[in-house]
Protein backbone atom coordinates (compact mmCIF):
# COMPACT_ATOMS: atom_id res chain seq x y z
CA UNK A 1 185.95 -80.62 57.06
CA UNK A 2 186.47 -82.13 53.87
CA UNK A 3 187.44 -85.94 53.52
CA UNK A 4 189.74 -86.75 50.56
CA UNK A 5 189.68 -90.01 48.93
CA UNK A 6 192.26 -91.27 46.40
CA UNK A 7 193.06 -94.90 45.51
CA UNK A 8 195.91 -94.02 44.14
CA UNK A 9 197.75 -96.89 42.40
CA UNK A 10 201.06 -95.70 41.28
CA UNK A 11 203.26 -92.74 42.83
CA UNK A 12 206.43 -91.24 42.22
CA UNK A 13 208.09 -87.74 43.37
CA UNK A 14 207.14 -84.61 41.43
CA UNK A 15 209.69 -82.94 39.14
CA UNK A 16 209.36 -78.71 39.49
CA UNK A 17 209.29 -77.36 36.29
CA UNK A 18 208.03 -74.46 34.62
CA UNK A 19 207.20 -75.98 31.07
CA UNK A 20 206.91 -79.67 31.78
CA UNK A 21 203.56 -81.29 33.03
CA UNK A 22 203.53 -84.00 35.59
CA UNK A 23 203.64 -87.20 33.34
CA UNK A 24 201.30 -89.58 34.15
CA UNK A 25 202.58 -92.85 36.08
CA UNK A 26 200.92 -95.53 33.62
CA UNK A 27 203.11 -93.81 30.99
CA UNK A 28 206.73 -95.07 32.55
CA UNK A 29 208.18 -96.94 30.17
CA UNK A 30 212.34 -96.81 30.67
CA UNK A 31 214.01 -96.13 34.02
CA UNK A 32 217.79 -97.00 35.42
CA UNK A 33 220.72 -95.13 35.80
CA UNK A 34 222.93 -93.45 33.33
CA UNK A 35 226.62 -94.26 32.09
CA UNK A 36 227.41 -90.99 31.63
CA UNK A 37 226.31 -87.83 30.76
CA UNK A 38 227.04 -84.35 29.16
CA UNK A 39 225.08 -80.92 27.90
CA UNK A 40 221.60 -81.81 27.43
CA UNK A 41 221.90 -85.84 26.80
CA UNK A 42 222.54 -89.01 28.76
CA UNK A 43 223.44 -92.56 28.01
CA UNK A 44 223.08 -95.95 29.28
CA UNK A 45 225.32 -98.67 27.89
CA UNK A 46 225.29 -102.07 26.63
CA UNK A 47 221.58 -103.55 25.98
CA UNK A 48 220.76 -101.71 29.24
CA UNK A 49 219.72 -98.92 26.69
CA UNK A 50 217.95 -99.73 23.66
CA UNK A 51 216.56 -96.14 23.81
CA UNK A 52 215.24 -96.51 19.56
CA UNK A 53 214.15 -100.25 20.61
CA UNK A 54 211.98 -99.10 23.12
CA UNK A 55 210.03 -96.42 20.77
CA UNK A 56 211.56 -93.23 23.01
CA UNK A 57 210.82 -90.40 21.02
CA UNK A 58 210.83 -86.65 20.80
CA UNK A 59 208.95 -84.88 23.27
CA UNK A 60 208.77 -87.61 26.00
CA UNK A 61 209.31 -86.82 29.29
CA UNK A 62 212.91 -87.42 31.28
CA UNK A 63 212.94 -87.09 34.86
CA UNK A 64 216.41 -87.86 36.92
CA UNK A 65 215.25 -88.56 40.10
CA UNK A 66 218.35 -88.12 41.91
CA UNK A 67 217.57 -84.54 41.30
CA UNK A 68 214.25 -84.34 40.55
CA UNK A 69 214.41 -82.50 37.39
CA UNK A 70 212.88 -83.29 34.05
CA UNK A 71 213.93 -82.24 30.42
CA UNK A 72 211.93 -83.18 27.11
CA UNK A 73 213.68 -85.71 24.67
CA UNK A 74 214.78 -83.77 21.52
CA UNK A 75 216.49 -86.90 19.95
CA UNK A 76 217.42 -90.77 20.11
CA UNK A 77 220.60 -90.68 18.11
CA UNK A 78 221.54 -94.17 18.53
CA UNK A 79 220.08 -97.08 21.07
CA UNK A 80 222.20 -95.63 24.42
CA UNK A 81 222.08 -92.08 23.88
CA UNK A 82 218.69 -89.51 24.72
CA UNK A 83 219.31 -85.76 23.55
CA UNK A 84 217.34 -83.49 25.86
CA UNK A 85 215.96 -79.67 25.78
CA UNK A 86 217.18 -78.85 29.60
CA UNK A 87 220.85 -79.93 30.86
CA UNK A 88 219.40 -82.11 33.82
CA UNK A 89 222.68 -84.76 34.85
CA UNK A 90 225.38 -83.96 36.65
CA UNK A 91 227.15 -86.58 37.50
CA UNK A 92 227.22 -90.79 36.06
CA UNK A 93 224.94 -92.97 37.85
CA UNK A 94 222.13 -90.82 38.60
CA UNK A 95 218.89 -92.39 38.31
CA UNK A 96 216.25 -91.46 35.22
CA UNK A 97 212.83 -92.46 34.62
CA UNK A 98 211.31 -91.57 30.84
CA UNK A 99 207.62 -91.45 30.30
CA UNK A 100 205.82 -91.84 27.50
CA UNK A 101 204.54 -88.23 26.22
CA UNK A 102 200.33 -87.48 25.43
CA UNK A 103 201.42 -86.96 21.75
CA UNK A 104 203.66 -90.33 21.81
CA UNK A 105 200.51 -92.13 22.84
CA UNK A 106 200.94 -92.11 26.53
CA UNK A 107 198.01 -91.19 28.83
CA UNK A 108 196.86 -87.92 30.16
CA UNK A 109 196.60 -87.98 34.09
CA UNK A 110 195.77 -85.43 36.32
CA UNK A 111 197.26 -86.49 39.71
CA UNK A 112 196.49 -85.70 43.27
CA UNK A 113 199.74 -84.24 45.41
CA UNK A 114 201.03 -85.48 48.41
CA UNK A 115 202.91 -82.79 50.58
CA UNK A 116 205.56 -84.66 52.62
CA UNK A 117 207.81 -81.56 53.22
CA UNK A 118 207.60 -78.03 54.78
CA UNK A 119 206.24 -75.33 52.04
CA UNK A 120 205.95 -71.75 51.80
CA UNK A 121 204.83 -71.42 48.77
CA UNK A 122 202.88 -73.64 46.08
CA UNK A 123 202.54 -72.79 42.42
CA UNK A 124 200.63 -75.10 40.41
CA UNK A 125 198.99 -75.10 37.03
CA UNK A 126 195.29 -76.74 37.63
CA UNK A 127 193.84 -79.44 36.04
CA UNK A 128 191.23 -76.59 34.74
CA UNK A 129 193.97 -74.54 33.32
CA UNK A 130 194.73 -71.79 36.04
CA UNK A 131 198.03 -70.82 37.61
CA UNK A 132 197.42 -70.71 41.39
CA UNK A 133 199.90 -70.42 43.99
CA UNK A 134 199.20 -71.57 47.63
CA UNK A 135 200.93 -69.79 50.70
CA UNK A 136 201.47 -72.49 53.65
CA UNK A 137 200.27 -75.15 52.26
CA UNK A 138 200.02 -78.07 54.83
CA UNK A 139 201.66 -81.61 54.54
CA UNK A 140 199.63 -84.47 53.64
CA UNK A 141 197.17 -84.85 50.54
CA UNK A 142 196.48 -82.04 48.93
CA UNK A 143 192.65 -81.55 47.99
CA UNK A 144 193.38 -80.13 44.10
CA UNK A 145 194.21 -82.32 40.80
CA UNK A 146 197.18 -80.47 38.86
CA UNK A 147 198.75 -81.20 35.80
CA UNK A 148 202.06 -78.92 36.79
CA UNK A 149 203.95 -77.96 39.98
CA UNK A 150 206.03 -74.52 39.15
CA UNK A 151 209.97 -74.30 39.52
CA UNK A 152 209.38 -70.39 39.52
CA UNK A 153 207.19 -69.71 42.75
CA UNK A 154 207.39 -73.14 44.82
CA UNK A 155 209.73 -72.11 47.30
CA UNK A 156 212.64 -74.50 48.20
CA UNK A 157 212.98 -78.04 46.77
CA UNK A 158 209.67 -79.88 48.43
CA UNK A 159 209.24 -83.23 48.58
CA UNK A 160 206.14 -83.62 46.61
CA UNK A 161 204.43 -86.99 45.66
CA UNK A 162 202.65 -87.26 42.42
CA UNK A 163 199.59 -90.09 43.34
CA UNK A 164 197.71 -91.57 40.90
């Protein structure tokens, strides 16, 4: 039987998505809740924003984790608005967290999953590269660093914990 070790120092839950990698946690850099919301952007008002401030740029990484969905950032328009590629809000108040993308300087890190719901199925995208998908998989730690969890072929909406 193999024994799994991870220090992990930061976790948060895993956003299923098809395109999107699983950001790494070091690279949070923004989180709250939004003012409001409509096709494919968000704001935050007041100085609660400060979205151009805080260096938020195209092609970082938006998840709302009162969904647990993520979009990429296609524009900062002005300090409290964030344009994104995927209509992921649906209603004001939901929370967001942004991270800092690889090619916006933010770290690449392949995390260890934590299974903390029933599964049937598990697609993932390896750390080497290879699209694998996992019938059954059981809860706990799961023995395999992955850079993406699939929306297409993960069955249901799984509570899965990025640790890092």
């Amino acid at each position: 039987m193999a024994v799994i070790i991870n220090q992990a120092r930061h976790s948060f839950r895993v956003s299923l998505s098809d395109t999107i990698n699983i950001p790494s946690a070091t690279n949070i850099f923004r989180d709250g809740f939004i003012t409001s919301f409509g096709t494919n952007f968000f704001t935050r008002s007041g100085t609660s924003g400060l979205f151009i401030t805080n260096n938020v740029q195209r092609g970082d990484i938006v998840y709302n984790t009162s969904l647990s969905t993520a979009a990429l950032v296609t524009s900062v328009p002005s300090e409290t608005q964030v344009d994104l590629d995927a209509d992921i809000f649906t209603a004001a108040s939901q929370g967001f967290i942004i991270f800092k993308a690889p090619q916006n300087g933010g770290v690449i890190d392949f995390p260890t999953l934590y299974i903390s719901s029933t599964i049937t199925t598990l697609r993932v995208l390896t750390a080497g590269g290879e699209d694998v998908t996992f019938n059954n998989p059981p809860f706990g730690p799961f023995p395999m660093k992955v850079s993406r969890v699939f929306l297409t072929g993960t069955t249901a909406s799984p509570r899965i914990l990025a640790l890092t």
